[in-house]
Protein backbone atom coordinates (compact mmCIF):
# COMPACT_ATOMS: atom_id res chain seq x y z
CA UNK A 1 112.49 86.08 73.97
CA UNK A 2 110.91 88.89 72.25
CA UNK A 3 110.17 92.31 73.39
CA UNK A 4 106.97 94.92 73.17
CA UNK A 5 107.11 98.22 73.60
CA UNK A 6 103.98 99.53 74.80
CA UNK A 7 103.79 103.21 74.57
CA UNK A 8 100.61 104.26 77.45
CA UNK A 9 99.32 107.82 78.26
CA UNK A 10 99.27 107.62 81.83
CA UNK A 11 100.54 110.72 83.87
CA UNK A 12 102.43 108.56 86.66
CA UNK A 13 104.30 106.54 83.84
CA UNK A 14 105.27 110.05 81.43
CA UNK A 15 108.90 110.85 80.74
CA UNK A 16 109.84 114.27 79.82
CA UNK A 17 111.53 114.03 76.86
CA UNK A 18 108.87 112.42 74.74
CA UNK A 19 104.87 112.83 76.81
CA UNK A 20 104.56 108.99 76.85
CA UNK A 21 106.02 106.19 78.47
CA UNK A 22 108.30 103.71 76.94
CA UNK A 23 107.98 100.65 78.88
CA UNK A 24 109.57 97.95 77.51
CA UNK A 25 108.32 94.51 78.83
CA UNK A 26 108.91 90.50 77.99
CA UNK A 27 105.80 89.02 77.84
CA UNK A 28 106.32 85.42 79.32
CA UNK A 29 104.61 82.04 79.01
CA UNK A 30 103.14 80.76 82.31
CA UNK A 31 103.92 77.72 82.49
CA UNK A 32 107.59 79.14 82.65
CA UNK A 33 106.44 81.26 85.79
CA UNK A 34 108.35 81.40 88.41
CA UNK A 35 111.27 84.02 89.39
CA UNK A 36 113.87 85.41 86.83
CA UNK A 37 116.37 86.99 86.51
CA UNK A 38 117.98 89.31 83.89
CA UNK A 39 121.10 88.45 81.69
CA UNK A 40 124.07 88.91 83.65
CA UNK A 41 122.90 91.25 86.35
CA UNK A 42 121.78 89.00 89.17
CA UNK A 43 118.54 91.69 89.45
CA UNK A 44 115.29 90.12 90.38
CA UNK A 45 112.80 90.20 87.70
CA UNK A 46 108.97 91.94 89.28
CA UNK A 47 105.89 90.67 87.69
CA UNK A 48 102.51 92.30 86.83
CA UNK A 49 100.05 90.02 86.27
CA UNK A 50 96.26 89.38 84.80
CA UNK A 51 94.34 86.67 86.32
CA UNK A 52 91.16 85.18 85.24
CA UNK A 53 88.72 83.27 87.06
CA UNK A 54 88.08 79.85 85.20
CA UNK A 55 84.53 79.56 86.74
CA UNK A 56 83.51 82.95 85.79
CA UNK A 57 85.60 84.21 82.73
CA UNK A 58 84.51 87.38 82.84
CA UNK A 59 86.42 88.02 85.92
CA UNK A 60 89.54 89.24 85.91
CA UNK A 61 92.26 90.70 88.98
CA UNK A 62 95.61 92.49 88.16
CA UNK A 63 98.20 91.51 90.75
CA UNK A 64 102.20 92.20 91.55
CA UNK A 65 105.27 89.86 92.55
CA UNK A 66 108.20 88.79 92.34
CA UNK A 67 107.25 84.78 92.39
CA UNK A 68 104.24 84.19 90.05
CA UNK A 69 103.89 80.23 90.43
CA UNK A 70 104.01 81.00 94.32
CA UNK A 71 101.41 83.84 94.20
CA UNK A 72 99.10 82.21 91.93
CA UNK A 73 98.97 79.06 94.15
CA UNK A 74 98.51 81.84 97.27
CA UNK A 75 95.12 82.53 95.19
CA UNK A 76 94.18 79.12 94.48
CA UNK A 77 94.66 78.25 97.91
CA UNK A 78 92.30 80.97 99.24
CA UNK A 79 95.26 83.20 101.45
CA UNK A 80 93.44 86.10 99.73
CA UNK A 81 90.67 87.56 100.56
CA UNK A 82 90.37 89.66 97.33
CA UNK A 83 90.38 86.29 95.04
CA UNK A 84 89.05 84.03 97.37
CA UNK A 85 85.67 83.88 95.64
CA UNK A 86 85.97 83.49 92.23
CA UNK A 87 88.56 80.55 92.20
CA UNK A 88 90.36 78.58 91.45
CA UNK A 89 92.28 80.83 88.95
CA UNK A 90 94.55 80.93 85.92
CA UNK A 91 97.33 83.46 84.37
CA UNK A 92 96.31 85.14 81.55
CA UNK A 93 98.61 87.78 80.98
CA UNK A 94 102.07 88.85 82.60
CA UNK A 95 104.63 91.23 81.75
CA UNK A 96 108.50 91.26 83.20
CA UNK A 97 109.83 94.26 84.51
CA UNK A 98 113.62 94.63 86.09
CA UNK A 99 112.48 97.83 87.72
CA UNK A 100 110.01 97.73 90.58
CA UNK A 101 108.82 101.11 90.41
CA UNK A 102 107.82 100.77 86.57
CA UNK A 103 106.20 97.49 87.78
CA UNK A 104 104.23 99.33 89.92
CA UNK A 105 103.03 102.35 88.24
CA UNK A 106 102.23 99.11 85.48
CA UNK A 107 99.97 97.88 88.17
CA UNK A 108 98.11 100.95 88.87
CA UNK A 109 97.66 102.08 85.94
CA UNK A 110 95.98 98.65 84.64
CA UNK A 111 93.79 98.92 87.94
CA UNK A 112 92.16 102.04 86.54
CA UNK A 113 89.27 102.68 83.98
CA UNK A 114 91.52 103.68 81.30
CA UNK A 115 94.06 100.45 81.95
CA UNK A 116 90.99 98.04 82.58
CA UNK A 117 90.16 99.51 78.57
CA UNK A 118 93.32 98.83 77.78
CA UNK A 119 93.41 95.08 78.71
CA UNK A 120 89.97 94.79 77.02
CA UNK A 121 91.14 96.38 73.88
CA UNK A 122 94.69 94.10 73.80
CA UNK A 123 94.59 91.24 75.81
């Protein structure tokens, strides 16, 4: 499985040593959704994750979890409120982190103007 290294300006993702962030994520197919876990370490895998709306595919919602095939059928099935009215829904995007915190800070920073370019720009 191959690995990108996405290097973001984003002040809640900066390390000191080098001004940007070195996140290093496994981009995953979803079909092969579900919860993993890394090589050895018995660590649970946290997603981020861009859905699109397949009525209206110009609508897009970034998300977090631990269990993508669960959550995505939690927004298909209307159990949020957020999602509930553009579905049903389908996984665009997800990236794998084995540290929640970077999964996180992932998540916000997608959910703002600057991430929301991002996406545009790459995905």
């Amino acid at each position: 499985m191959a690995k990108q290294s996405l290097h973001l300006r984003h002040p809640s993702l900066l390390t000191q040593s080098r001004g940007y962030a070195d996140l290093s994520v496994a981009k995953r197919s979803a079909t092969a959704a579900g919860v993993r876990r890394t090589a050895g370490t018995g660590n649970k895998m946290f997603y981020v994750y861009i859905l699109q709306s397949i009525n209206n595919l110009d609508v897009f919602y970034v998300g977090f979890s631990t269990n993508l095939k669960q959550r995505l059928e939690e927004h298909n099935s209307g159990k949020s409120i957020h999602t509930n009215k553009y579905k049903p829904w389908r996984i665009k995007n997800y990236f794998a982190f084995d540290n929640m915190k970077k999964a996180k800070d992932f998540e916000i920073y997608l959910k703002t103007h600057s991430g929301r370019k991002f996406c545009k720009n790459h995905f």
